[in-house]
Protein backbone atom coordinates (compact mmCIF):
# COMPACT_ATOMS: atom_id res chain seq x y z
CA UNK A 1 7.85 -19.17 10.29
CA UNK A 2 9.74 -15.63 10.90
CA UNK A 3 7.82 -12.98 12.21
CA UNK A 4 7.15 -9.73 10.70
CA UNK A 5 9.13 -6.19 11.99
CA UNK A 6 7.11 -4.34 14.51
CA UNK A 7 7.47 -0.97 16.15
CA UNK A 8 5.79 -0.38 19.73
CA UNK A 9 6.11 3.57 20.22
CA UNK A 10 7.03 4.67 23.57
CA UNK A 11 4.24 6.52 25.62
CA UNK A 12 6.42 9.25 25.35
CA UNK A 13 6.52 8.74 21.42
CA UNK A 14 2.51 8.21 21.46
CA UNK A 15 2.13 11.26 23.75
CA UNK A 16 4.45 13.48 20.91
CA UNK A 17 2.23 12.24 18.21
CA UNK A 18 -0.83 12.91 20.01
CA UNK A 19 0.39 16.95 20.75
CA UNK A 20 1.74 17.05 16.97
CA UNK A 21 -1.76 15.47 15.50
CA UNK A 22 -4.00 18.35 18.15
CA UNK A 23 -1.02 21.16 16.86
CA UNK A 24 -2.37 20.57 13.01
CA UNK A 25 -5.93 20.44 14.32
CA UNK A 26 -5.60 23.22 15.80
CA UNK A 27 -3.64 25.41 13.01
CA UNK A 28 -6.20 24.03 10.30
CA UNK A 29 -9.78 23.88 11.61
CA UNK A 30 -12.32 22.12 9.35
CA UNK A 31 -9.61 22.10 6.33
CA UNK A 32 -8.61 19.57 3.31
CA UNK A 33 -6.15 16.44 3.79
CA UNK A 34 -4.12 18.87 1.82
CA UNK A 35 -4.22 22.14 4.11
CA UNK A 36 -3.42 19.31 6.69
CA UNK A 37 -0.26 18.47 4.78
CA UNK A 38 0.79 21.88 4.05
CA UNK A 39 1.02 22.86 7.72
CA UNK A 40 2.68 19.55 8.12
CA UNK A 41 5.83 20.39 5.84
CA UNK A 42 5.40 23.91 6.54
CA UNK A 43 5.81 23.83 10.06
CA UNK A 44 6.57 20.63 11.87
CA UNK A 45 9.57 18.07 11.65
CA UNK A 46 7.90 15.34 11.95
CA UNK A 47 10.71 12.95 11.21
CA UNK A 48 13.04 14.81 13.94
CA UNK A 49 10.37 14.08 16.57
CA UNK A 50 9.45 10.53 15.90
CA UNK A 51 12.70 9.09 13.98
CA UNK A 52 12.00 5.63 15.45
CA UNK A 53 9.50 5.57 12.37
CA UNK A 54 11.39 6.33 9.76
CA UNK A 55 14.86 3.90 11.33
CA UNK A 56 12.34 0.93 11.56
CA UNK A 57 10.50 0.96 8.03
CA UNK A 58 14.18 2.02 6.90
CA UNK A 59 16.05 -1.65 8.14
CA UNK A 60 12.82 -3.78 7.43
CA UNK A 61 14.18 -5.14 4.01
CA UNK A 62 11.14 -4.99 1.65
CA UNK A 63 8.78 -6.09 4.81
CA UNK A 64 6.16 -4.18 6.18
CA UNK A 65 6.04 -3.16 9.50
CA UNK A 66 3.29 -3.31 12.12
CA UNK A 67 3.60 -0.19 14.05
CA UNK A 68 1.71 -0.24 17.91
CA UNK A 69 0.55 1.78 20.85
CA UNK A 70 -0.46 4.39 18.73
CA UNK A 71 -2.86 7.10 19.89
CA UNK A 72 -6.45 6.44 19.09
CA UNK A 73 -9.23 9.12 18.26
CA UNK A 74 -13.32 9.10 17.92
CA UNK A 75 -12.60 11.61 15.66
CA UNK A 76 -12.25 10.70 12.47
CA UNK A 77 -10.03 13.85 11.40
CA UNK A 78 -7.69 13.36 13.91
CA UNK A 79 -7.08 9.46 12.54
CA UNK A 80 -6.40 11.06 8.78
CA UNK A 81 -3.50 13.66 10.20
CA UNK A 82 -2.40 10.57 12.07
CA UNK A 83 -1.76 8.60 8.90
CA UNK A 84 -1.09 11.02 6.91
CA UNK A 85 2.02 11.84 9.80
CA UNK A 86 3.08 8.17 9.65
CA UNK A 87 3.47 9.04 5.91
CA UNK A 88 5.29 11.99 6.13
CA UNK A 89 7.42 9.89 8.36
CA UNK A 90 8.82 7.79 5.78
CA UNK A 91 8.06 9.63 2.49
CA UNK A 92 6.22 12.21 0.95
CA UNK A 93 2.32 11.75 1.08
CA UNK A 94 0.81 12.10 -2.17
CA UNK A 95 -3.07 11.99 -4.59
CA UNK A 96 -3.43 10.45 -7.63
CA UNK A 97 -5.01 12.70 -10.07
CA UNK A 98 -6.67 10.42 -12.31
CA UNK A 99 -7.53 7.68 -9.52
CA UNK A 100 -9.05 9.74 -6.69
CA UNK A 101 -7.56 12.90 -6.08
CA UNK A 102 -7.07 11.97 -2.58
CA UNK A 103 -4.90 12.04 -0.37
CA UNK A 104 -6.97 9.62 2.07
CA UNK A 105 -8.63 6.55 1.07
CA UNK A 106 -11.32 5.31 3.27
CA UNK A 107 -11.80 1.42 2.69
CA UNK A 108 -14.81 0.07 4.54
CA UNK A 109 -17.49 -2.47 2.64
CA UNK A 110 -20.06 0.00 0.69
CA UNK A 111 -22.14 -0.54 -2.23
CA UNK A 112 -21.10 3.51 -3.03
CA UNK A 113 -17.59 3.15 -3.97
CA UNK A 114 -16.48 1.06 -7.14
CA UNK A 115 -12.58 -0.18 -5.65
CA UNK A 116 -12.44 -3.27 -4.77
CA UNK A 117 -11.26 -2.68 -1.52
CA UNK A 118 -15.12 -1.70 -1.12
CA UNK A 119 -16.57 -5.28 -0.76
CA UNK A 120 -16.38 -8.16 1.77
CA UNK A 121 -15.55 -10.55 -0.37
CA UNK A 122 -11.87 -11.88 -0.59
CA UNK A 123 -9.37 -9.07 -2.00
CA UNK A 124 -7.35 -11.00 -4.23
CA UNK A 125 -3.27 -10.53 -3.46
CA UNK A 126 -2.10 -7.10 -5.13
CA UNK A 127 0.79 -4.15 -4.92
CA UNK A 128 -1.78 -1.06 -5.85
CA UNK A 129 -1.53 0.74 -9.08
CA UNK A 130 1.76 -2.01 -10.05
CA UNK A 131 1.65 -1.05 -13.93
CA UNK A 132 2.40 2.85 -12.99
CA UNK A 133 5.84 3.74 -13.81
CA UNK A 134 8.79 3.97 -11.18
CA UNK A 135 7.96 7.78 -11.52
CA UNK A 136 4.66 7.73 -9.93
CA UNK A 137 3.97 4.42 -8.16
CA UNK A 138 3.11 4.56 -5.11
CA UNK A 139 6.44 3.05 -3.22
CA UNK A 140 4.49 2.87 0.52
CA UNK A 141 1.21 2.01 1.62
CA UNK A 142 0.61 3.29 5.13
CA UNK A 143 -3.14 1.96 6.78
CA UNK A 144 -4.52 2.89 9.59
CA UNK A 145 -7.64 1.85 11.05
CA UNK A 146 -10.53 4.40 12.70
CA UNK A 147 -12.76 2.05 13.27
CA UNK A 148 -12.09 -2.12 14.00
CA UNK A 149 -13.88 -4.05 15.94
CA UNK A 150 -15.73 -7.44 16.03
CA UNK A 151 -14.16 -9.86 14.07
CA UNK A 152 -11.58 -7.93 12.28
CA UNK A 153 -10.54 -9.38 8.92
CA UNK A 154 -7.10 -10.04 8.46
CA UNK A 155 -4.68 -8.05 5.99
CA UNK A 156 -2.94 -10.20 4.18
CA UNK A 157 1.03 -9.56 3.63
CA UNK A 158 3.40 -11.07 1.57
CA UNK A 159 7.12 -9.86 1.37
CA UNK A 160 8.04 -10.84 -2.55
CA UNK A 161 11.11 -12.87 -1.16
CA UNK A 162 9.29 -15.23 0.75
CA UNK A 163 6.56 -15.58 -2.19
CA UNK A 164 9.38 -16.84 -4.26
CA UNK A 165 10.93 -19.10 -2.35
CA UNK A 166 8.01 -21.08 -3.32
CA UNK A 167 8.07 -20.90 -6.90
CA UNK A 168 10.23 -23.06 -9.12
CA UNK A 169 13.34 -22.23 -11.11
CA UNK A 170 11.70 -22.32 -14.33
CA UNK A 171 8.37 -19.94 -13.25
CA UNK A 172 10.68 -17.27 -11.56
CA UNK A 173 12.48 -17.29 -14.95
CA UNK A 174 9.38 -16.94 -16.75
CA UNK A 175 8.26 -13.48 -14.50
CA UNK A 176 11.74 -12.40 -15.10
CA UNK A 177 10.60 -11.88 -18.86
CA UNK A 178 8.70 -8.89 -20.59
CA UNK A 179 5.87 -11.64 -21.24
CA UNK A 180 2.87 -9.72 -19.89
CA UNK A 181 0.97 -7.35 -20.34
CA UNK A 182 -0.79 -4.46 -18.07
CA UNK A 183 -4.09 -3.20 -19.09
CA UNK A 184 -4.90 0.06 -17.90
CA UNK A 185 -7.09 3.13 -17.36
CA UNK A 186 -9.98 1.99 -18.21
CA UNK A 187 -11.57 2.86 -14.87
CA UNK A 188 -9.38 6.10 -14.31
CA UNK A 189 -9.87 9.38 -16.06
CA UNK A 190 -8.04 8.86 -18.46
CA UNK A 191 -11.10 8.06 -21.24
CA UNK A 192 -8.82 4.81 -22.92
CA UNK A 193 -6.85 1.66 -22.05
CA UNK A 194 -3.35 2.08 -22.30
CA UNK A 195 -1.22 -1.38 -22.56
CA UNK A 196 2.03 -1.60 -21.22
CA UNK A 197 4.33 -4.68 -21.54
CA UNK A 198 6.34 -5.58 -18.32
CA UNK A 199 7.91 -8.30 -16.09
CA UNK A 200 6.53 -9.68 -13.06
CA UNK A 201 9.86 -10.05 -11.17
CA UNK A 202 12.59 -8.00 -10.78
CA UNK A 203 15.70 -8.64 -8.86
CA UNK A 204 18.62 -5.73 -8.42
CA UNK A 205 21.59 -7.03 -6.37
CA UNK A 206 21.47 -5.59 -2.81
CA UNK A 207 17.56 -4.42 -2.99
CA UNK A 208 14.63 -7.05 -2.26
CA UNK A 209 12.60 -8.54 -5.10
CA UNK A 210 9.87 -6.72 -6.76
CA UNK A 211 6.85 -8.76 -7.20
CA UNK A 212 4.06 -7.41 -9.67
CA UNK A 213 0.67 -8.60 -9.38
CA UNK A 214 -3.03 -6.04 -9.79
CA UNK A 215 -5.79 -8.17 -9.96
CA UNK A 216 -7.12 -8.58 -13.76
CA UNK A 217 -4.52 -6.00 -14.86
CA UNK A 218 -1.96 -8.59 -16.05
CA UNK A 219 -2.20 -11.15 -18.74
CA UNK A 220 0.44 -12.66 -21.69
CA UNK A 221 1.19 -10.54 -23.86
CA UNK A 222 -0.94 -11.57 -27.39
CA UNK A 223 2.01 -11.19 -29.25
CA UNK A 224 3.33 -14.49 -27.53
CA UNK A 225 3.07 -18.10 -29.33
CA UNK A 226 0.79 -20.42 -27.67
CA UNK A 227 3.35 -22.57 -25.97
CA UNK A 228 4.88 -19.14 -24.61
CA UNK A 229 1.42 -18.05 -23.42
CA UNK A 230 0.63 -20.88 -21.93
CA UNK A 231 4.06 -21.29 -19.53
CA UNK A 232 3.05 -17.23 -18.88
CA UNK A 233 -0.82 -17.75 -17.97
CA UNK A 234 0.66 -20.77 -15.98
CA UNK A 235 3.83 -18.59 -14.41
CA UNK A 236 0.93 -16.07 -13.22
CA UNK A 237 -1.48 -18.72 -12.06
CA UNK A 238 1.16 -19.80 -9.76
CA UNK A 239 2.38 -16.46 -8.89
CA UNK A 240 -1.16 -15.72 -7.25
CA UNK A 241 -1.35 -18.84 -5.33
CA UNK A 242 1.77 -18.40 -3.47
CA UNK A 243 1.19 -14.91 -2.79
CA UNK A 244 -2.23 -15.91 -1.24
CA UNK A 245 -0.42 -18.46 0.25
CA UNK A 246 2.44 -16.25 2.18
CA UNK A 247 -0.45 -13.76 2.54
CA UNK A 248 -2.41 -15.54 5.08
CA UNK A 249 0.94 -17.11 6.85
CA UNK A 250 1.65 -13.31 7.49
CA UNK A 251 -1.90 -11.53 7.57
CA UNK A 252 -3.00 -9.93 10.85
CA UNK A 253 -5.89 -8.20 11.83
CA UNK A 254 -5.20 -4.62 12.17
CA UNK A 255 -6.75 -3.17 15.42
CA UNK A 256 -7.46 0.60 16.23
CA UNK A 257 -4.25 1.68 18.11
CA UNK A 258 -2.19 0.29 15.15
CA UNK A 259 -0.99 0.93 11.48
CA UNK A 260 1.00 -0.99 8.67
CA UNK A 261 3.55 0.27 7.20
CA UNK A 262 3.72 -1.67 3.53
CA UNK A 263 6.40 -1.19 1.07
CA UNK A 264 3.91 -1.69 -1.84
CA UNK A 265 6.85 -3.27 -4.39
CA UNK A 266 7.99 -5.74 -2.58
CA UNK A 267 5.13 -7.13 -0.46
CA UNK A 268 1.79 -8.03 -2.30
CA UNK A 269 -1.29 -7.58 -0.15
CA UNK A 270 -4.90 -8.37 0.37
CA UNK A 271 -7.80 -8.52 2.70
CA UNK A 272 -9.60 -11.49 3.59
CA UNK A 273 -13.36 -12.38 3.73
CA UNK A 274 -15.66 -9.61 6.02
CA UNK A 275 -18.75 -10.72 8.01
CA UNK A 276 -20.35 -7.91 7.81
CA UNK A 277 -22.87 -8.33 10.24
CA UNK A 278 -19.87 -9.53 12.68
CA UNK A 279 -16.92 -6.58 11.94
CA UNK A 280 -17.30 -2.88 11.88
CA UNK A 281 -14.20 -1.51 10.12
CA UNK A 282 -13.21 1.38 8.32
CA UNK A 283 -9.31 1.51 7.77
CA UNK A 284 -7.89 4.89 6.51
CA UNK A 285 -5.10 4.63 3.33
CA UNK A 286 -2.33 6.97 2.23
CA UNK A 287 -0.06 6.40 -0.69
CA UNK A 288 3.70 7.68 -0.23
CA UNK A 289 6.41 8.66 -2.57
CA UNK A 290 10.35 8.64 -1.64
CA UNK A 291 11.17 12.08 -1.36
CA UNK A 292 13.29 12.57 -4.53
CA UNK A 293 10.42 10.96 -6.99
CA UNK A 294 7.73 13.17 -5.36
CA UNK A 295 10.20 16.64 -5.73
CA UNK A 296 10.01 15.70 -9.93
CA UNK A 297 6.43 16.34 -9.60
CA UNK A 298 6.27 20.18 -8.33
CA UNK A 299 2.98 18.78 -6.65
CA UNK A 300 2.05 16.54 -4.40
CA UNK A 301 -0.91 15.54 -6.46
CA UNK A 302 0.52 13.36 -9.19
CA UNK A 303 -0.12 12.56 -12.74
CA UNK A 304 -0.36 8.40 -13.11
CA UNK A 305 0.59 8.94 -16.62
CA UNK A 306 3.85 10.33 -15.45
C-alpha cells in the first residue's frame, strides 16, 4: 500500500508560523475570521514565509497531504488564524453564503448543529458541496484539529485514482455519463431544490480523476429507462463501497499538532465511528478557492449559486 504525502515543518518553519499567527492576534484583538483574513492579505506574505506549504500540496497529485509539527494553542482563536494561514497558503480562504457564512467550520459531535459532520456515527465517503459548479466549489479542504484526544477517530481519505482502480471497465464508463442527478438546496437558503444533471467521473489528460460523491445528493437521473437506472443505481452503489474501502486503507487519526490538506475533487473523505464517551475532538474546517476562481467573485464570501 503507498503512503500518503506528508510535510513535517521545520522548528524554524513552526516557530515563523507561531510569530505570524501572535502578529494577526495581535493587529486584530477579539475580531471576525474575516478581520483575521483581511490583515492576512493586507499585510503578511504568508506564502513567501512558509513556501514549503504551498510546493508540497502543489506536487501531491490529487492526494492530500498530512502536514506535522505544527504549533499548538489552548486558545481556540489562535487554532482558526492557524488554519485559516494553511489556507491562505495554498488558495484563497473563502464562506459560503447560503451554507454558513463562515469562514470556519467547527465539527465536533453536537445535537445543535444539523451537518452531518455533527454526529458520531459513520460519515459516509463525500467531496463537500460536489454538485456546486467549478465556479464556486470548494477546490481544498484544509482541517485542523483544536482539540483531539482519547481515541481519535480516523479521517478517512481516498485519492479518486486509487478508488478506481477498483472499479470495473464497464462501472467507470457508466460515471463517465451525465446519468445522475444532484439534488440540491433544500437545506441551504436558497428556499427550493434545484436539480442538476452531472457525471460522477471525470478524467482530463495530465490532471487526476475527479470523483463525485455527497451523500444522498446523487441519484439516476428519472429521465433514464429502467435498465439504464439500474446499471446507474448499481455504478453508484459500487462507487461508495470502494471509496469506503480506500478510505479506511488511507484514514488517519488527526492529532493536535497536525492538519490535512485535502484536495476536495479528487479525494473523497469521511470520518469514522466516535465514542463519545472515549474521544474529545473538535477539528476546525476552512474551504479554499484557487486564486483566479475566488478573484471572479469580488468577495471572499461566495454565492453557491454562482
Amino acid at each position: 500500500m503507498r503512503t500518503m504525502p506528508s510535510l513535517e515543518l521545520t522548528l524554524e518553519d513552526q516557530n515563523r508560523l507561531t510569530d505570524l499567527i501572535e502578529t494577526v492576534l495581535e493587529n486584530c484583538p477579539g475580531q471576525t475570521e474575516f478581520r483575521y483574513l483581511s490583515y492576512v492579505r493586507q499585510q503578511l506574505e504568508v506564502r513567501k514565509e512558509l513556501p514549503c506549504i504551498e510546493e508540497a500540496f502543489a506536487a501531491s497529485g490529487g492526494d492530500p497531504v498530512h502536514v506535522r509539527h505544527l504549533p499548538q494553542f489552548d486558545d481556540v482563536e489562535r487554532s482558526k488564524i492557524l488554519c485559516l494561514l494553511l489556507g491562505e497558503a495554498i488558495g484563497t480562504c473563502v464562506a459560503y453564503a447560503e451554507y454558513n457564512h463562515s469562514y470556519i467550520t467547527d465539527i465536533r459531535p453536537t445535537t445543535l448543529s444539523s451537518e452531518k459532520s455533527s454526529g458520531t456515527e459513520l460519515l459516509s465517503m463525500h467531496n463537500d458541496l460536489a454538485w456546486a459548479s467549478d465556479n464556486c466549489r470548494p477546490r481544498t479542504l484544509v482541517l485542523v484539529p483544536h482539540v483531539a484526544s482519547g481515541e481519535v477517530p480516523k479521517t478517512l481519505l481516498a485519492p479518486a485514482r486509487d478508488v478506481l482502480e477498483l472499479l470495473a471497465e464497464d462501472t467507470k464508463d457508466t460515471l463517465r455519463l451525465r446519468h445522475f442527478e444532484a439534488r440540491s438546496g433544500s437545506a441551504l437558503s436558497w428556499g427550493y431544490e434545484r436539480v442538476r444533471r452531472m457525471e460522477l467521473l471525470i478524467e482530463e489528460e495530465g490532471k487526476p480523476p475527479v470523483v463525485r460523491l455527497n451523500f444522498g445528493t446523487y441519484t439516476p437521473a428519472v429521465s433514464l429507462g429502467p435498465s439504464e437506472r439500474e446499471r446507474a443505481s448499481q455504478a453508484l452503489t459500487e462507487l461508495s463501497q470502494a471509496a469506503l474501502e480506500i478510505g479506511r486503507q488511507y484514514g488517519i487519526s488527526i492529532r493536535k499538532g497536525e492538519s490535512v490538506l485535502i484536495p476536495n475533487d479528487h479525494c473523497v473523505h469521511g470520518r469514522d465511528t466516535i465514542q463519545p464517551d472515549r474521544c474529545e475532538r473538535l477539528l476546525l474546517r476552512s474551504y479554499v478557492l484557487p486564486d483566479a476562481i475566488a478573484a471572479r467573485h469580488g468577495n471572499s464570501m461566495v454565492q453557491l449559486s454562482s
